[in-house]
C-alpha atoms as a PDB file:
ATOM      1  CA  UNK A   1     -24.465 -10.737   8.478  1.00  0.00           C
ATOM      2  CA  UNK A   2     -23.649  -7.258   9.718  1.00  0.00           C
ATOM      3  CA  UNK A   3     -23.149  -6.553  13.084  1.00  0.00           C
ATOM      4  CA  UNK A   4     -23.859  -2.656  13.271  1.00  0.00           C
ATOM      5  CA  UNK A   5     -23.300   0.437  10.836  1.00  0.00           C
ATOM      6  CA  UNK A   6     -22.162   3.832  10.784  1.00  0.00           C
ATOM      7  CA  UNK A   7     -22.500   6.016   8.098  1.00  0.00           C
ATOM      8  CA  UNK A   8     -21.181   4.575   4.814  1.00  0.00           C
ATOM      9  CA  UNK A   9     -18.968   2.137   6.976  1.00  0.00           C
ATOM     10  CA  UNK A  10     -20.482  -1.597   8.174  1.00  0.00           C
ATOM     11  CA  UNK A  11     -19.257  -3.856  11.364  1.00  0.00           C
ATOM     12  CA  UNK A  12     -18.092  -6.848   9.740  1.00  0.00           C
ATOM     13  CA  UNK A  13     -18.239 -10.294  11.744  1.00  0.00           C
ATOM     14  CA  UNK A  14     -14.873 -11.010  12.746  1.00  0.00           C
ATOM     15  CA  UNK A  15     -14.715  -7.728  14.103  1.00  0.00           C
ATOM     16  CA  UNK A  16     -13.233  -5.633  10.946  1.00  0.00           C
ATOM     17  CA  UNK A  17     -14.737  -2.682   9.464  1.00  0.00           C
ATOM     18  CA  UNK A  18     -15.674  -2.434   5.528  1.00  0.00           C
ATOM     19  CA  UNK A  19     -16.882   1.257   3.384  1.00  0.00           C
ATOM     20  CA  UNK A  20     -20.132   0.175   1.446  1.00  0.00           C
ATOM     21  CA  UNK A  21     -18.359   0.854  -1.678  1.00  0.00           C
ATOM     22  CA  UNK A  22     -15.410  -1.708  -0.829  1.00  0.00           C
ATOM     23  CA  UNK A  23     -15.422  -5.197  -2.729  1.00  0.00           C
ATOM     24  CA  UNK A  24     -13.772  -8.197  -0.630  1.00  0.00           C
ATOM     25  CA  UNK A  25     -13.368 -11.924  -2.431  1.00  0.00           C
ATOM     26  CA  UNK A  26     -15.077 -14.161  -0.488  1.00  0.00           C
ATOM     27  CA  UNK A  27     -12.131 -16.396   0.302  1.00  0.00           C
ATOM     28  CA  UNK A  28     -10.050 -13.668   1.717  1.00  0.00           C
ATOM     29  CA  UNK A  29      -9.250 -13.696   5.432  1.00  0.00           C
ATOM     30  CA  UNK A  30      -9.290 -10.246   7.011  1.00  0.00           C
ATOM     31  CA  UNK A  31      -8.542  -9.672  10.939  1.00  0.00           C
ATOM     32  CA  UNK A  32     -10.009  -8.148  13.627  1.00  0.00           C
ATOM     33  CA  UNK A  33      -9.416  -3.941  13.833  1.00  0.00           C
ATOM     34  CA  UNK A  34      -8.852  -3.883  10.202  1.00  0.00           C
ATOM     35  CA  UNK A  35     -10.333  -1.310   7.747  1.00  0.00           C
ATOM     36  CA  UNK A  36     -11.346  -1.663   4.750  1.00  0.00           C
ATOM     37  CA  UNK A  37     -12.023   2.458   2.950  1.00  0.00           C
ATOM     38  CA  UNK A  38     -13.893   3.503  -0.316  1.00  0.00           C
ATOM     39  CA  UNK A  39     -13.459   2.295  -3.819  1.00  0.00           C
ATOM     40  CA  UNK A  40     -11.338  -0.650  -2.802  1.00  0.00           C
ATOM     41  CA  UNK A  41     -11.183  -4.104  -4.517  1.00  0.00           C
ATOM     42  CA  UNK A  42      -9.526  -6.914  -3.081  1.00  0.00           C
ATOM     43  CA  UNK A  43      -9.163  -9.875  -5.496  1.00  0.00           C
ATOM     44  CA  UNK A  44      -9.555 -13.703  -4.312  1.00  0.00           C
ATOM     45  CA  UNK A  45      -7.448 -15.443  -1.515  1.00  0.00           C
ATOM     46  CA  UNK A  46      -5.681 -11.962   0.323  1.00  0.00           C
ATOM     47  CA  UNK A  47      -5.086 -11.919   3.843  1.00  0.00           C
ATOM     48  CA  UNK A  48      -5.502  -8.918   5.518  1.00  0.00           C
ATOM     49  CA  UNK A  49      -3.534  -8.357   9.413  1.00  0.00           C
ATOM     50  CA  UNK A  50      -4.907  -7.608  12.178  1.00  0.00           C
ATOM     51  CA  UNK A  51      -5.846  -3.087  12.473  1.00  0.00           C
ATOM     52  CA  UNK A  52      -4.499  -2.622   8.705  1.00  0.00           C
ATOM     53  CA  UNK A  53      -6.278   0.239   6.932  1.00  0.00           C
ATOM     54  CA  UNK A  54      -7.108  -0.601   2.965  1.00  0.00           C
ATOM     55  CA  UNK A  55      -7.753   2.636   1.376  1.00  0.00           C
ATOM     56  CA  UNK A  56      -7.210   5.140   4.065  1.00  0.00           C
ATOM     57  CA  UNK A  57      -7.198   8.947   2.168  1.00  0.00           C
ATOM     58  CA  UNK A  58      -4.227   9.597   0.448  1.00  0.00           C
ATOM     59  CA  UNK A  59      -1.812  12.389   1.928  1.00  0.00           C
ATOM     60  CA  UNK A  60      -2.007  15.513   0.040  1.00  0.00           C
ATOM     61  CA  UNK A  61      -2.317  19.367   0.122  1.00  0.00           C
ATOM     62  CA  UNK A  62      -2.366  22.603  -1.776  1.00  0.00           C
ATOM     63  CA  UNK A  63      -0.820  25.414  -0.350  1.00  0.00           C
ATOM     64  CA  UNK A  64      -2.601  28.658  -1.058  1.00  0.00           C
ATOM     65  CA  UNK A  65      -1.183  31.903  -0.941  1.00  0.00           C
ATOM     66  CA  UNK A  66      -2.336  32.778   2.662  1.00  0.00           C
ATOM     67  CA  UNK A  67      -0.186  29.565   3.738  1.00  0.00           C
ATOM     68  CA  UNK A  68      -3.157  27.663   4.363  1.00  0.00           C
ATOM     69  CA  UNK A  69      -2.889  23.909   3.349  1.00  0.00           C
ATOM     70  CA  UNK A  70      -6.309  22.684   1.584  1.00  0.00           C
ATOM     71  CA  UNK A  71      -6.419  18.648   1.168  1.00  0.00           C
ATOM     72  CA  UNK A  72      -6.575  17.301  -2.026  1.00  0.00           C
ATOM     73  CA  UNK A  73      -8.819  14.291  -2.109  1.00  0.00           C
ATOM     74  CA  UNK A  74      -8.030  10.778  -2.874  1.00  0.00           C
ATOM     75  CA  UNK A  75     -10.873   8.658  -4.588  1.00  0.00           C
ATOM     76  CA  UNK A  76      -9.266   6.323  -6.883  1.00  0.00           C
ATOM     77  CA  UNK A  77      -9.295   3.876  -4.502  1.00  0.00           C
ATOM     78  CA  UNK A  78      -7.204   0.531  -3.777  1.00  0.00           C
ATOM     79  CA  UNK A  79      -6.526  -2.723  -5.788  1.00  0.00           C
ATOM     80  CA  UNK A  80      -5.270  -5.563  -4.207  1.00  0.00           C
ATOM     81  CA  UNK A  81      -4.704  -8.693  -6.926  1.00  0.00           C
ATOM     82  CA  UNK A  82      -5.352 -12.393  -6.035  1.00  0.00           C
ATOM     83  CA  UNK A  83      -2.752 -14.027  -3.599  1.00  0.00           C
ATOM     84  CA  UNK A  84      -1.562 -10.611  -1.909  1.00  0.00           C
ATOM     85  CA  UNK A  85      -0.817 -10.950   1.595  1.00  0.00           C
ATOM     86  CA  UNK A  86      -1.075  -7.494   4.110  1.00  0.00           C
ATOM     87  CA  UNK A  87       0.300  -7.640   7.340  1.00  0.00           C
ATOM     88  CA  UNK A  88      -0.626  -6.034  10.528  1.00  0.00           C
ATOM     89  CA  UNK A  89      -0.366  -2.274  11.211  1.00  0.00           C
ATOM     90  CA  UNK A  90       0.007  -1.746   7.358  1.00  0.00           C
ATOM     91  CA  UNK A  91      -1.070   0.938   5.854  1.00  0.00           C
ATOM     92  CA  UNK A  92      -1.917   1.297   2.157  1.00  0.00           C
ATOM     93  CA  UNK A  93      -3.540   4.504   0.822  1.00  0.00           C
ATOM     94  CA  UNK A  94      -5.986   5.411  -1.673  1.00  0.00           C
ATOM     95  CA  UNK A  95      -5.050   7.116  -4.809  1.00  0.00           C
ATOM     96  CA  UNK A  96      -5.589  10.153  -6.656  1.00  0.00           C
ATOM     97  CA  UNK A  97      -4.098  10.071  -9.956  1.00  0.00           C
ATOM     98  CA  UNK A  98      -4.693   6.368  -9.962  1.00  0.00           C
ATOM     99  CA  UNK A  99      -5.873   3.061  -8.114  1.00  0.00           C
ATOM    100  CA  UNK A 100      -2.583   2.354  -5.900  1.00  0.00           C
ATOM    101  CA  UNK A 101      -2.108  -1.393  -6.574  1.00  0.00           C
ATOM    102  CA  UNK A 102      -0.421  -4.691  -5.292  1.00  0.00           C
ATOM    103  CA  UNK A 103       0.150  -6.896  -7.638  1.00  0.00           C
ATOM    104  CA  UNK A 104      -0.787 -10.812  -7.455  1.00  0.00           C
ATOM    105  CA  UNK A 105       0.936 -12.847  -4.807  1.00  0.00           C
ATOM    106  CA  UNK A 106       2.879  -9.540  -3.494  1.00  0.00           C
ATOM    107  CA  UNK A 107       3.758 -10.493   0.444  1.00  0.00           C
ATOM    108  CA  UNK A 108       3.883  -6.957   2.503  1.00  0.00           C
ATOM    109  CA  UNK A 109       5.221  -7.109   5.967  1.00  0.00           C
ATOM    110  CA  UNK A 110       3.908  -5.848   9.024  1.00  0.00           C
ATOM    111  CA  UNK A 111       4.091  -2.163  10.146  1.00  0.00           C
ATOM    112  CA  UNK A 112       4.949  -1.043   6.294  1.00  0.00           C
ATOM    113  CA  UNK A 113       3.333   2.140   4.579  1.00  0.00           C
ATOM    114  CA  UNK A 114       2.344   2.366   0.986  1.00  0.00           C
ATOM    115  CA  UNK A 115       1.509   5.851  -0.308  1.00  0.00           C
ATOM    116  CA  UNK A 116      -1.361   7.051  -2.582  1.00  0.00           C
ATOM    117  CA  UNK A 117      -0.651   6.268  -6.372  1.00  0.00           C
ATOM    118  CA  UNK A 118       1.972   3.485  -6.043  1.00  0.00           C
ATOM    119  CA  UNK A 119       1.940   0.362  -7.875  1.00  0.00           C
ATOM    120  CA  UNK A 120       3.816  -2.759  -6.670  1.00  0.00           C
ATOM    121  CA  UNK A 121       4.488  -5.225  -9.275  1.00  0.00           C
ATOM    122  CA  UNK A 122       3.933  -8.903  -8.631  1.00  0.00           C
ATOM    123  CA  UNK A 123       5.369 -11.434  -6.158  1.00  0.00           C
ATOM    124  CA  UNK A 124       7.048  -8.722  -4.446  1.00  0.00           C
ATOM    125  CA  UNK A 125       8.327  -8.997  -0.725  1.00  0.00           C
ATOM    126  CA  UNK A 126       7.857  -5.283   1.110  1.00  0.00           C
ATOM    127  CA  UNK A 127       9.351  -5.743   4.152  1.00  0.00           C
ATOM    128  CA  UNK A 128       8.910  -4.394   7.748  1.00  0.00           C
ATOM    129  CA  UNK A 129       8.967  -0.418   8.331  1.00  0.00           C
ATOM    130  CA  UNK A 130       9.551   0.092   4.643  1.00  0.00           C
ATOM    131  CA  UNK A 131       7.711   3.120   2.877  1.00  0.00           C
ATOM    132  CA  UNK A 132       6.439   3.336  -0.043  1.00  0.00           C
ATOM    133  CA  UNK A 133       5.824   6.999  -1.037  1.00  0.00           C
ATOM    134  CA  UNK A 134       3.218   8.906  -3.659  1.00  0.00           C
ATOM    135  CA  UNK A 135       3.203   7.696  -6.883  1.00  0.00           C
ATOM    136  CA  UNK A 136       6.327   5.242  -7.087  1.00  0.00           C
ATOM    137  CA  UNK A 137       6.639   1.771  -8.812  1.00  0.00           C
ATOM    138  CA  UNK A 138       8.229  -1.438  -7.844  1.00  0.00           C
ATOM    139  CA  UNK A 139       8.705  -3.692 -10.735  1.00  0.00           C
ATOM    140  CA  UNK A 140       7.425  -7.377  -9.941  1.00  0.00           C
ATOM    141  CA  UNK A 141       9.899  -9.693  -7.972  1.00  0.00           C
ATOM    142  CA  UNK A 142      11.227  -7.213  -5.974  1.00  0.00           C
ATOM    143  CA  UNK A 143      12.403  -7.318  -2.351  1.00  0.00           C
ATOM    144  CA  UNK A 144      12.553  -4.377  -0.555  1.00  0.00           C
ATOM    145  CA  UNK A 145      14.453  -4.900   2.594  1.00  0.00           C
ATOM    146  CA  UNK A 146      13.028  -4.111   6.572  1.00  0.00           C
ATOM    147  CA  UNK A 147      13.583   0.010   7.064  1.00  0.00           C
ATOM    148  CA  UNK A 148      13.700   0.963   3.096  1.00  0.00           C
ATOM    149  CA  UNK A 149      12.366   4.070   1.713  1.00  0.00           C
ATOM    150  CA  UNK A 150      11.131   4.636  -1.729  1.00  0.00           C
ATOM    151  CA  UNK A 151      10.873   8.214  -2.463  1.00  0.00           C
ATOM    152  CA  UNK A 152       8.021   9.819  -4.329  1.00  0.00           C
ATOM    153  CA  UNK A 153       7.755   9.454  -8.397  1.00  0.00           C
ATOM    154  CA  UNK A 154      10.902   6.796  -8.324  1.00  0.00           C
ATOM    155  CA  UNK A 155      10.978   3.544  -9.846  1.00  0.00           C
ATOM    156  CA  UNK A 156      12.466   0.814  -8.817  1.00  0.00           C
ATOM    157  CA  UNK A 157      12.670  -1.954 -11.638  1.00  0.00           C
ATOM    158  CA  UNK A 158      11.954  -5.982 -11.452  1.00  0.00           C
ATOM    159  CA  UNK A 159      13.995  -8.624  -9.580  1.00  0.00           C
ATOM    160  CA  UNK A 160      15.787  -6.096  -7.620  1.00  0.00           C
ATOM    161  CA  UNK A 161      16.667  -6.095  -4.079  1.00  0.00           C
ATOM    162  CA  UNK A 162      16.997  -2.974  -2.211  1.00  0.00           C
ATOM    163  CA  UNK A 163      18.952  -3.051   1.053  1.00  0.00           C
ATOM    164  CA  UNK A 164      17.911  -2.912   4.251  1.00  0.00           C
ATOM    165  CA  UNK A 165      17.433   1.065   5.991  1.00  0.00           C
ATOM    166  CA  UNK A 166      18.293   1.995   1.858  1.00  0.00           C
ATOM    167  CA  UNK A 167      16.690   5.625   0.817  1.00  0.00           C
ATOM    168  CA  UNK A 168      16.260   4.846  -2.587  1.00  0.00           C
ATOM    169  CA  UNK A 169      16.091   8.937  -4.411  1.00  0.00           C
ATOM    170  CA  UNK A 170      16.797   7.874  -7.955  1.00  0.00           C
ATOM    171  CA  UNK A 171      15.312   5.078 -10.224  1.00  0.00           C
ATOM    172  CA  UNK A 172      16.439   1.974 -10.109  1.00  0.00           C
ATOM    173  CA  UNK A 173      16.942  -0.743 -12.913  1.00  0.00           C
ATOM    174  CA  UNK A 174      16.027  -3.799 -13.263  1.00  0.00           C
ATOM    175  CA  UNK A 175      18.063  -6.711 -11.241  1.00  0.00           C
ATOM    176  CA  UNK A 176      19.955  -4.056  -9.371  1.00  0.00           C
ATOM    177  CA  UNK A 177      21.026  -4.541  -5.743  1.00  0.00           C
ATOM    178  CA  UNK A 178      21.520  -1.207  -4.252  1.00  0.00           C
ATOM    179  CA  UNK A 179      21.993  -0.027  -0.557  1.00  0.00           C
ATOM    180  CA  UNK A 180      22.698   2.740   1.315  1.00  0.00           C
ATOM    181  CA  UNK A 181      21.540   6.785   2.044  1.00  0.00           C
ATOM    182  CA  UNK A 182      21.153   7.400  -0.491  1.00  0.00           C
ATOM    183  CA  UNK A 183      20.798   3.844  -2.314  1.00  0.00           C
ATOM    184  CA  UNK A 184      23.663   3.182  -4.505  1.00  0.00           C
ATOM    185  CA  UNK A 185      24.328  -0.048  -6.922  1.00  0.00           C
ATOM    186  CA  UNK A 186      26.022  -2.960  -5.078  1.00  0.00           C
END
């Protein structure tokens, strides 16, 4: 039953907010103040936390020659795979090149950002204030430690761990352990 509605985007009982175009498994769990944006899936048995935004516009801009910056827009939306778990004050942003996704059984902390166009690989663990930027990849069982960056167009391969407040600027292979500013192999 829906509560109220405005504009493309319904009151959800439970007190979340869903985009009519948005597709939600009915045995996830999503918590009050979340958002739920355009052209996102969420597979069966997610969690979502409490004021997370699912498919909030990706961040991009043209600059034109006057110095003006004109947004680019973001409509490939968001896919979240069975088992994922979102915590609160995430959020994860729709993408523009392609569908940023989270693999199945992928754990993401709270407070953690997750740029337009990234894929995370499968039973991954992003943790706390980590940020993942425009268009990289984690490969699946990867932790990424509480404070990490993952800078734009990098890779960072399966069953690696990167170290906590690491700025990862370079790819990483698989079943590395690398730390630091910038992230080196341990």
């Amino acid at each position: 039953m829906i509560h109220a509605s405005f504009g493309d985007v319904r009151l959800m009982p439970g007190g979340w907010h869903m985009h009519t175009t948005a597709r939600i498994d009915r045995t996830c769990s999503v918590l009050p103040g979340a958002y739920i944006g355009p052209n996102v899936t969420i597979r069966e048995h997610c969690t979502i936390g409490a004021n997370t935004v699912i498919g909030a516009p990706g961040f991009g801009y043209d600059t034109t020659l006057t110095g003006e910056h004109e947004y680019r827009p973001h409509n490939e939306g968001v896919l979240l795979e069975a088992h994922v778990s979102i915590g609160s004050n995430t959020c994860v942003d729709q993408g523009r090149h392609r569908t940023t996704t989270i693999g199945e059984g992928t754990k993401v902390d709270n407070l953690v950002h997750i740029a337009h166009n990234a894929v995370i690989g499968r039973h991954c663990l992003i943790i706390a204030h980590s940020m993942i930027a425009g268009s990289a990849e984690v490969g699946d069982y990867t932790r990424i430690a509480p404070g990490a960056l993952v800078r734009d167009w990098r890779s960072v391969g399966e069953h690696c761990l990167v170290g906590m407040g690491s700025v990862v600027v370079k790819d990483v292979e698989d079943g590395s352990t690398v730390a630091g500013n910038p992230a080196r192999p341990l």
